[in-house]
Protein backbone atom coordinates (compact mmCIF):
# COMPACT_ATOMS: atom_id res chain seq x y z
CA UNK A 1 0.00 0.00 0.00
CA UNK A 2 1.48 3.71 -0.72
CA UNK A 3 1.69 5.54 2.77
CA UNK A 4 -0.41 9.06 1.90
CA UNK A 5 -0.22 12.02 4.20
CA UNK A 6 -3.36 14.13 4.44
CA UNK A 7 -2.63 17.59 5.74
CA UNK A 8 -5.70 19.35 7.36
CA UNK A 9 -8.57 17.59 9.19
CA UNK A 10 -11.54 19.79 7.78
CA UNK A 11 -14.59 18.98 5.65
CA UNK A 12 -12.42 17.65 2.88
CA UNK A 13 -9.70 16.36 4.53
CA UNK A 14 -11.88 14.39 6.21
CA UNK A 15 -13.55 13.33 2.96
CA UNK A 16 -10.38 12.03 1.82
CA UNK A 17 -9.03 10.14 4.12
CA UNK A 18 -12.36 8.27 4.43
CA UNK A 19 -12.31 7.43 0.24
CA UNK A 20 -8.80 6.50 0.37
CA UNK A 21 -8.44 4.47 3.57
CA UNK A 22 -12.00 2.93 2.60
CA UNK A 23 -10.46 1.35 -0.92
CA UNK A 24 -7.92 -0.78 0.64
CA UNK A 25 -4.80 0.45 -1.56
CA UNK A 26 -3.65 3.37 0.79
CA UNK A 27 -1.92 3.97 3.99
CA UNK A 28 -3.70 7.13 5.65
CA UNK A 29 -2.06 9.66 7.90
CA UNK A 30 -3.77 12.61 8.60
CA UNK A 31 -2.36 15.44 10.47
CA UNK A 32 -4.40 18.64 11.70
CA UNK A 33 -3.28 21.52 14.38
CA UNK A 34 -6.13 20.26 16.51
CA UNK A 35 -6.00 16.47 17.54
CA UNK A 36 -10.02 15.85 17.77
CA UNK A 37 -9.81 16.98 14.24
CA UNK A 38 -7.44 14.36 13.24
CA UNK A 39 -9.18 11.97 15.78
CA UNK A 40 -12.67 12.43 14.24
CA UNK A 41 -11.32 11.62 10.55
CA UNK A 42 -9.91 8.34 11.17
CA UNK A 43 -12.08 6.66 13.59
CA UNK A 44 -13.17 3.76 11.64
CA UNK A 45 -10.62 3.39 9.11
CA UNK A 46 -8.39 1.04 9.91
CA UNK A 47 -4.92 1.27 9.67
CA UNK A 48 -5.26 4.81 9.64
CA UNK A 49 -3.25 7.35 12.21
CA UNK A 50 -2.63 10.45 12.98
CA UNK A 51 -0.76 13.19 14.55
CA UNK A 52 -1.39 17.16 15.33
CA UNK A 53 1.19 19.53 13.72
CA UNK A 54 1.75 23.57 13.50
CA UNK A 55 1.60 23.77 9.36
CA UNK A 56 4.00 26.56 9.63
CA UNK A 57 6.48 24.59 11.40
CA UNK A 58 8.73 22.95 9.14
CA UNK A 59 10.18 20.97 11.78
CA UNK A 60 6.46 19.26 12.06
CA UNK A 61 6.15 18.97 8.57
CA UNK A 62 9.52 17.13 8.20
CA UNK A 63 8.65 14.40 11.00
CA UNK A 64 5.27 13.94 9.31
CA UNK A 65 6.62 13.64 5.72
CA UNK A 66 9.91 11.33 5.69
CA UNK A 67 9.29 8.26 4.01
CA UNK A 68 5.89 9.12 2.46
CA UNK A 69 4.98 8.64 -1.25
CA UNK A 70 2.42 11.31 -1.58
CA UNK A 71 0.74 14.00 0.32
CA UNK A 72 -3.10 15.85 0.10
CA UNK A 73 -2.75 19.72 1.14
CA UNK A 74 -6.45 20.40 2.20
CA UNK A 75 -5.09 23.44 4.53
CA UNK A 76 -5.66 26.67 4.11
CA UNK A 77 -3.96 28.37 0.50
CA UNK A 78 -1.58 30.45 2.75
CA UNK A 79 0.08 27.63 4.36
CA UNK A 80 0.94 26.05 0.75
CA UNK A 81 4.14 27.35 -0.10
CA UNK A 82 6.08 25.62 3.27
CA UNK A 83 4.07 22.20 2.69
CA UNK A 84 5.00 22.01 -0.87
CA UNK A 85 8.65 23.36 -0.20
CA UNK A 86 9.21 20.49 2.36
CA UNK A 87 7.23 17.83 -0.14
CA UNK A 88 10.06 18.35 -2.74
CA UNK A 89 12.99 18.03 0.08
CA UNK A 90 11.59 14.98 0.76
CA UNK A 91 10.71 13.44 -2.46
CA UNK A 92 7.11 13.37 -1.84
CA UNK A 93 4.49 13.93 -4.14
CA UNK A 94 2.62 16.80 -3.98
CA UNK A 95 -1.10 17.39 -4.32
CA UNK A 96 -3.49 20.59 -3.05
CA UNK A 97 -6.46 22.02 -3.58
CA UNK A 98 -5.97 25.88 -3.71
CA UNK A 99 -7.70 28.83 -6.32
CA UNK A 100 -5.47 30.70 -4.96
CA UNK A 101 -2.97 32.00 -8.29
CA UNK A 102 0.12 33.21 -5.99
CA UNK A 103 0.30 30.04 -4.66
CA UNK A 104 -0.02 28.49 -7.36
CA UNK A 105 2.99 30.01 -8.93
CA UNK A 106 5.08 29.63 -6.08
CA UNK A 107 4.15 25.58 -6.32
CA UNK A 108 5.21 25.68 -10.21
CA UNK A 109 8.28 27.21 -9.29
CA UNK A 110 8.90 24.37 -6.96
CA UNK A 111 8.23 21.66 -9.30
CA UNK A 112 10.53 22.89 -12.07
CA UNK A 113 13.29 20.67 -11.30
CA UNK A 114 11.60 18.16 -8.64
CA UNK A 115 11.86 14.44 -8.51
CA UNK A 116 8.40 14.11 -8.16
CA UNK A 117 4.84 15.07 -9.47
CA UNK A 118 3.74 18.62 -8.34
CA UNK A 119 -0.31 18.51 -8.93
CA UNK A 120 -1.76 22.00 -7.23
CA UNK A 121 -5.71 22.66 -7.91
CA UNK A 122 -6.82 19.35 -8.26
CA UNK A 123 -10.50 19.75 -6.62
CA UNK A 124 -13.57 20.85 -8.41
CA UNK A 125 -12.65 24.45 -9.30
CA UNK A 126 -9.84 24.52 -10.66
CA UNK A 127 -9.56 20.52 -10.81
CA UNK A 128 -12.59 18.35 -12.40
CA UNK A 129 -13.96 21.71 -13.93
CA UNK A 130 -11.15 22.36 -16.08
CA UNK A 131 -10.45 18.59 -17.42
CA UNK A 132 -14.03 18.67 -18.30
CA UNK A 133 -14.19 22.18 -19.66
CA UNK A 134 -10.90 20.77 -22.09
CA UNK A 135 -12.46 17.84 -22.91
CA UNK A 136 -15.50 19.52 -24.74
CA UNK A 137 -13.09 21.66 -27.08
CA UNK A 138 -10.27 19.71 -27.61
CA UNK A 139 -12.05 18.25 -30.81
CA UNK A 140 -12.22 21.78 -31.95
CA UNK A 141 -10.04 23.40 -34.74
CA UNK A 142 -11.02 27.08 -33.34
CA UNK A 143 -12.08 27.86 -29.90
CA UNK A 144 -14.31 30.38 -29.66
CA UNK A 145 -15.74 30.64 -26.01
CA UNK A 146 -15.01 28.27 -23.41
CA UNK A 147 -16.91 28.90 -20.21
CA UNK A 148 -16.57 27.28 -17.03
CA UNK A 149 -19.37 28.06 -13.94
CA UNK A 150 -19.33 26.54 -10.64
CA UNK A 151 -21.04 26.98 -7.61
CA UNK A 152 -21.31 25.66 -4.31
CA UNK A 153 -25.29 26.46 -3.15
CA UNK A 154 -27.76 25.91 -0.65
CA UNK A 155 -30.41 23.18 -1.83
CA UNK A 156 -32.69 25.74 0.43
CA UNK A 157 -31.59 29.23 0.26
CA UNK A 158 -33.28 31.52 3.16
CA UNK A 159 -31.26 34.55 4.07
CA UNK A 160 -30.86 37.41 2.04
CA UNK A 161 -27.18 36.29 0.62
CA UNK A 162 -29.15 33.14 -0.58
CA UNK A 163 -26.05 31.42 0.29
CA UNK A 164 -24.91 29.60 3.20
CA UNK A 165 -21.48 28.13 4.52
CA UNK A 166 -20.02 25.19 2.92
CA UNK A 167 -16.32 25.63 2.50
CA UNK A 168 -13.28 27.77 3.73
CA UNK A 169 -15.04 31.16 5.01
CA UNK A 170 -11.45 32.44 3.85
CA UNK A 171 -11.21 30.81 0.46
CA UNK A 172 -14.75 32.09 -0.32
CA UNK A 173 -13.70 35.49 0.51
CA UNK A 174 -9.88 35.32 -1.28
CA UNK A 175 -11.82 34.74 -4.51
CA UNK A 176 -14.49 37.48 -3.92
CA UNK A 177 -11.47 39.62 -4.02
CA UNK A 178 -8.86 38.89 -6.24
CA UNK A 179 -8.10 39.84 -9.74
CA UNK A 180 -9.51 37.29 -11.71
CA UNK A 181 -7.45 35.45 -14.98
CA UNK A 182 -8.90 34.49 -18.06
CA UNK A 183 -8.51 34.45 -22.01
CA UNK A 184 -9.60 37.49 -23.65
CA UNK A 185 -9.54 37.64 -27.49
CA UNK A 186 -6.63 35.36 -27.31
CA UNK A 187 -5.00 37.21 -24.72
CA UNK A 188 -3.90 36.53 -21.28
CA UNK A 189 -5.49 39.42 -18.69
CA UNK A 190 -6.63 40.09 -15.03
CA UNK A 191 -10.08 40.86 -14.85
CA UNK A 192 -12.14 42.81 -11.78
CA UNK A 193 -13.68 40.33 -9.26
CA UNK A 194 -17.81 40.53 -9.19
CA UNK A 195 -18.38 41.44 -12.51
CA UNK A 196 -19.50 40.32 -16.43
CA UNK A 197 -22.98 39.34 -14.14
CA UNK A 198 -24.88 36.81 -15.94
CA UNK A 199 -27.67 35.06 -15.56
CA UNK A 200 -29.34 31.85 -17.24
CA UNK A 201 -31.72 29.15 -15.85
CA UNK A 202 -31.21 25.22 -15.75
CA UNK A 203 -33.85 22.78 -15.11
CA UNK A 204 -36.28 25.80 -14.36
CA UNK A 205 -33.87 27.17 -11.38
CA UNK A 206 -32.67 30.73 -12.06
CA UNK A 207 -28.76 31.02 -11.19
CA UNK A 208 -26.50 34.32 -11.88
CA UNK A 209 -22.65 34.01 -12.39
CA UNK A 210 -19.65 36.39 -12.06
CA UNK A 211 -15.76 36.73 -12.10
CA UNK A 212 -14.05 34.98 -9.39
CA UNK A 213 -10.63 34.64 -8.62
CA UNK A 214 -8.70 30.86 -9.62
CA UNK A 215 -11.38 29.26 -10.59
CA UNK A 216 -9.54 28.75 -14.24
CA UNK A 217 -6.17 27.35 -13.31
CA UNK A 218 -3.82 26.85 -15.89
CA UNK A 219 -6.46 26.73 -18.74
CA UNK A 220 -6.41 29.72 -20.40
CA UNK A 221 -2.66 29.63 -20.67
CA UNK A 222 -2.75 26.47 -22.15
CA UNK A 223 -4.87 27.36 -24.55
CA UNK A 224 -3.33 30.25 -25.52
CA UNK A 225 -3.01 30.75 -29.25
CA UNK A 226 -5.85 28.58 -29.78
CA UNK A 227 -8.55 29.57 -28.13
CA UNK A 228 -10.12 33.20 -28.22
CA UNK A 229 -12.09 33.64 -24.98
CA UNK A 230 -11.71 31.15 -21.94
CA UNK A 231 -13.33 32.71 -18.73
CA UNK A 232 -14.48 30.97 -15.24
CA UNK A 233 -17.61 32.32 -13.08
CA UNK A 234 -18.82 31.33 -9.53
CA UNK A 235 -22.60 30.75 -9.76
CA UNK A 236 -25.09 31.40 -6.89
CA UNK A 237 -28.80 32.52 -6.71
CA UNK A 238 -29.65 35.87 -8.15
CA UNK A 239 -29.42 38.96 -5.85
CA UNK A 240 -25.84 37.27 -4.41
CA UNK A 241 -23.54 39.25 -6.24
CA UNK A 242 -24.90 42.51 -5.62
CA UNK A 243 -24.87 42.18 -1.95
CA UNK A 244 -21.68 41.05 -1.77
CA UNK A 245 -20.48 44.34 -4.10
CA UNK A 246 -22.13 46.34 -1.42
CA UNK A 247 -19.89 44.58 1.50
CA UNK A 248 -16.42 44.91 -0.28
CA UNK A 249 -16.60 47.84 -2.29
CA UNK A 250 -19.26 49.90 -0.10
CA UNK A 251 -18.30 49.14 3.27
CA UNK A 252 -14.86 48.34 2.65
CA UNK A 253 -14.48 45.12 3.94
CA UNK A 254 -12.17 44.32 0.71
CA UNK A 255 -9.63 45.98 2.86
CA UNK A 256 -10.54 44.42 5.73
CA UNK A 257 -10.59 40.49 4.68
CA UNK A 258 -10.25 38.99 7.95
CA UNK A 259 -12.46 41.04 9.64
CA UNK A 260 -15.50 39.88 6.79
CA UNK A 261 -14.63 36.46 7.49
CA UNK A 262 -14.93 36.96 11.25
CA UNK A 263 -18.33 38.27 10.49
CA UNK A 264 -19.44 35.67 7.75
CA UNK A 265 -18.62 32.69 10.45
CA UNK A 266 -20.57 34.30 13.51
CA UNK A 267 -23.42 35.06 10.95
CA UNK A 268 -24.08 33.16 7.99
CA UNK A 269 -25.30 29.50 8.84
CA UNK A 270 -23.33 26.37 7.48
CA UNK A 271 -25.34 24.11 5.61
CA UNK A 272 -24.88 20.48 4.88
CA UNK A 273 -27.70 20.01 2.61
CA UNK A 274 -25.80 21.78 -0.50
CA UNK A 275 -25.71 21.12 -4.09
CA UNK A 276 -22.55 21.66 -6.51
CA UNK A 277 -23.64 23.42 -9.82
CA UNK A 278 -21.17 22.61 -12.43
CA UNK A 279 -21.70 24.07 -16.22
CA UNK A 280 -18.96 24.14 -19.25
CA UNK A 281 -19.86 25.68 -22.79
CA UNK A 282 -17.60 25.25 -25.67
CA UNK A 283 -17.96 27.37 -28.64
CA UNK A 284 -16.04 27.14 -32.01
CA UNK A 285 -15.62 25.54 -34.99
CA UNK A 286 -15.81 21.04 -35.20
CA UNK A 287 -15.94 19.39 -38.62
CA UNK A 288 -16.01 22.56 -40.40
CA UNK A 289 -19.06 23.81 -38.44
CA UNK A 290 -19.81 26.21 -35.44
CA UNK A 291 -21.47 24.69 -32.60
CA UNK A 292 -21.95 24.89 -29.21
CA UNK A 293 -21.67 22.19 -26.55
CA UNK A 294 -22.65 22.11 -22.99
CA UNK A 295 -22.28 19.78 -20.39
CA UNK A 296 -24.28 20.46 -17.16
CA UNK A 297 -24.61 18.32 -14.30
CA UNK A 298 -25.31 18.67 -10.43
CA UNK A 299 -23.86 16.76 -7.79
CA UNK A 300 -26.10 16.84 -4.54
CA UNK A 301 -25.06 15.98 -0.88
CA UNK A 302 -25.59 12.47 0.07
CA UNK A 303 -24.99 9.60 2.12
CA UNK A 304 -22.24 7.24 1.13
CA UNK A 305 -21.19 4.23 3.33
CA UNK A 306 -23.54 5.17 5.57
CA UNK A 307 -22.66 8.46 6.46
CA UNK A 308 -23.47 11.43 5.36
CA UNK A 309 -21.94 13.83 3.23
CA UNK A 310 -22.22 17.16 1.89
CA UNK A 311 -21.83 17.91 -1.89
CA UNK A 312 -18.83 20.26 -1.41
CA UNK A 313 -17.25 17.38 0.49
CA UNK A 314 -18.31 14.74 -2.40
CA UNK A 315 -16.97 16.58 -5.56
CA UNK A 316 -13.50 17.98 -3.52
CA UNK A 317 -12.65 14.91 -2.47
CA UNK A 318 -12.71 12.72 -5.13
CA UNK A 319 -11.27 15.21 -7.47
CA UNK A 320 -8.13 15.24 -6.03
CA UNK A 321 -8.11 10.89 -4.93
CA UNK A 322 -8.78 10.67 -8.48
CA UNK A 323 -5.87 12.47 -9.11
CA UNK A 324 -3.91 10.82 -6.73
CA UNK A 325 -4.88 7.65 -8.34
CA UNK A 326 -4.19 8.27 -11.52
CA UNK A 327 -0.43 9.05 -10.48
CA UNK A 328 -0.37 5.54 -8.66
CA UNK A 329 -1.59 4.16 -12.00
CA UNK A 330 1.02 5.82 -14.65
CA UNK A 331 -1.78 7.48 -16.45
CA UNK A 332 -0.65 11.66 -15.47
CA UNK A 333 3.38 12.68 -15.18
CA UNK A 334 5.52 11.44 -12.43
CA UNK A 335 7.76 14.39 -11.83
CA UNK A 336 7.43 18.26 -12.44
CA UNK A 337 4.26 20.38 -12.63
CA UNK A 338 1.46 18.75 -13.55
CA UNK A 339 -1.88 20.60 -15.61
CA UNK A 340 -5.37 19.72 -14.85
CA UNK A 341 -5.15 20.02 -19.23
CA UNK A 342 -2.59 17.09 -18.81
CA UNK A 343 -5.87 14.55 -17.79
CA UNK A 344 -7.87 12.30 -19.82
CA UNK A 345 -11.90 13.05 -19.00
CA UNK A 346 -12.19 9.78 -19.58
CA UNK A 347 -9.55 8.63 -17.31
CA UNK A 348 -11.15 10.65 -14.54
CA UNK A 349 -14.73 9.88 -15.19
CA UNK A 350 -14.04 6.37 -14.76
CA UNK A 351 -11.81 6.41 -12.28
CA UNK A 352 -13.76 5.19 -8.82
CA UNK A 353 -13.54 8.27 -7.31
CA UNK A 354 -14.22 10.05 -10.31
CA UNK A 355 -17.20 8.34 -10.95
CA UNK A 356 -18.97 10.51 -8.21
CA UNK A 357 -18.93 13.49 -10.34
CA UNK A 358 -21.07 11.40 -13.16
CA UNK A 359 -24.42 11.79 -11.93
């Protein structure tokens, strides 16, 4: 069995360690800065342990890390950098979930040279979103639009925001704010955060989408030159986005991050009965014709193996054991950075973990 380190204890942490130390092939450790955390995650599994660590402590990392084969960063973006940096001393491969683009870079810089595979923003958003997003326009000769829209929502929506806890209050809030990357008529650019507002309806249910932050990954470089627009959106329930204008740019909480997340966790409810949104659009030119192709699924919370699990959980998780899987089999790179672009949708989609986004 390959011995896997998970670091951080939360939702999808949790998530993780249960899908991996539930399939028999993987040697769980999970490691969290508060021991009930880690506690809670692996009762049940067997084999699995644990141990509580300072992320920021390098000397904690190191003890955690030697003689691993892989590692699952579910901490927070920030602490992403060290985790990574002390993965590549150690010849372990490297696997997070972060939108966040600085990081990002910082883990591509790492990976230039590395012994191992270096696979950042391998969740739903950037992660499953963008191998599926790929996989509709690769049969294209031109690439018109490619849109990608995901959101995390609230099967019952009741406050005002129409949106209710379900991840990291502080990734929710880093992609409110930050400029936001995408492909503009074949060009590379940083767009404002909260706006191009759309709106469109699936199934009868009215959704509205805007710019977010990370959401896009390494897509629109990659299809630089080939594509002419390639964009990503957050969706939530109409009425969302303007509020949450009014908070940042009104009341200035955009310079006052922490403080909004503060408020956010004393005031907006978590919810556990969620749904994942997921939409990608592909517009350009196949067999000498224009066309347009959409693929638009949702994947609602559940119970699996008899407990119960939230959508957000569902869709995190086995984006990035899929990935992890698909290392252990050969079928992605073994060393250096690896692209969500660099996946086969079929690969994924069939892959057991994978298989929970094909609902």
């Amino acid at each position: 069995m390959k011995n896997v380190v998970i670091i951080g204890a939360g939702k999808i942490g949790r998530m993780a360690a249960h899908l991996l130390a539930r399939s028999g092939e993987y040697q769980v450790h999970v490691v969290d800065a508060h021991e009930q955390s880690w506690r809670d995650s692996i009762a049940g599994l067997a084999g699995a342990t644990g141990a509580t660590v300072d992320f920021a402590k390098q000397s904690d990392l190191d003890a955690n890390l030697q003689g691993r084969w892989a590692l699952i960063s579910c901490a927070p973006f920030f602490c992403n950098p060290l985790i990574a940096e002390r993965a590549k001393a150690h010849g372990v491969h490297y696997l997070d979930l972060t939108e966040d683009v600085a990081v990002t870079k910082q883990v591509m810089s790492l990976a230039r040279d590395a012994s191992t595979a270096f696979v950042p923003q391998c969740g739903l958003a950037p992660g499953y979103i963008t191998i599926a997003a790929n996989h509709l326009a690769k049969p294209m000769s031109e690439i018109h639009e490619l849109r990608c829209r995901v959101g995390a929502l609230p099967q019952f929506p009741s406050n005002q925001l129409k949106y209710n806890l379900t991840w990291s209050t502080s990734g929710l809030v880093n992609e409110y704010c930050n400029p936001c990357e995408a492909l503009v008529d074949g060009k590379m650019t940083l767009l404002p955060p909260l706006e191009n507002l759309e709106e469109f309806t699936i199934h009868g249910t009215e959704y509205e989408a805007f710019n977010t932050s990370g959401g896009l990954g390494s897509l629109g470089e990659s299809l630089a030159g080939r594509a002419r627009n390639v964009n990503y959106k957050t969706i939530r329930y109409p009425g969302h986005c303007k509020l949450m204008k009014f908070l940042l740019n009104d009341l200035g909480f955009i310079d006052r991050r922490e403080e909004l997340c503060t408020i956010f966790d004393r005031s907006v409810p978590a919810t556990k009965q969620d749904v994942i949104v997921i939409v990608c659009v592909a517009i350009g030119i196949e067999n000498g014709k224009l066309v347009e192709k959409t693929d638009a699924r949702r994947v609602p919370a559940k119970e699996i193996d008899g407990k119960h699990w939230t959508g957000i959980q569902i869709t995190t998780a086995a984006g990035v054991c899929a990935m992890l899987d698909l290392l252990n089999e050969g079928k992605i790179p073994q060393r250096g950075f690896v692209r969500m672009e660099d996946v086969r949708y079929e690969d994924f989609i069939e892959n057991r973990f994978g298989r929970h986004y094909a609902v």
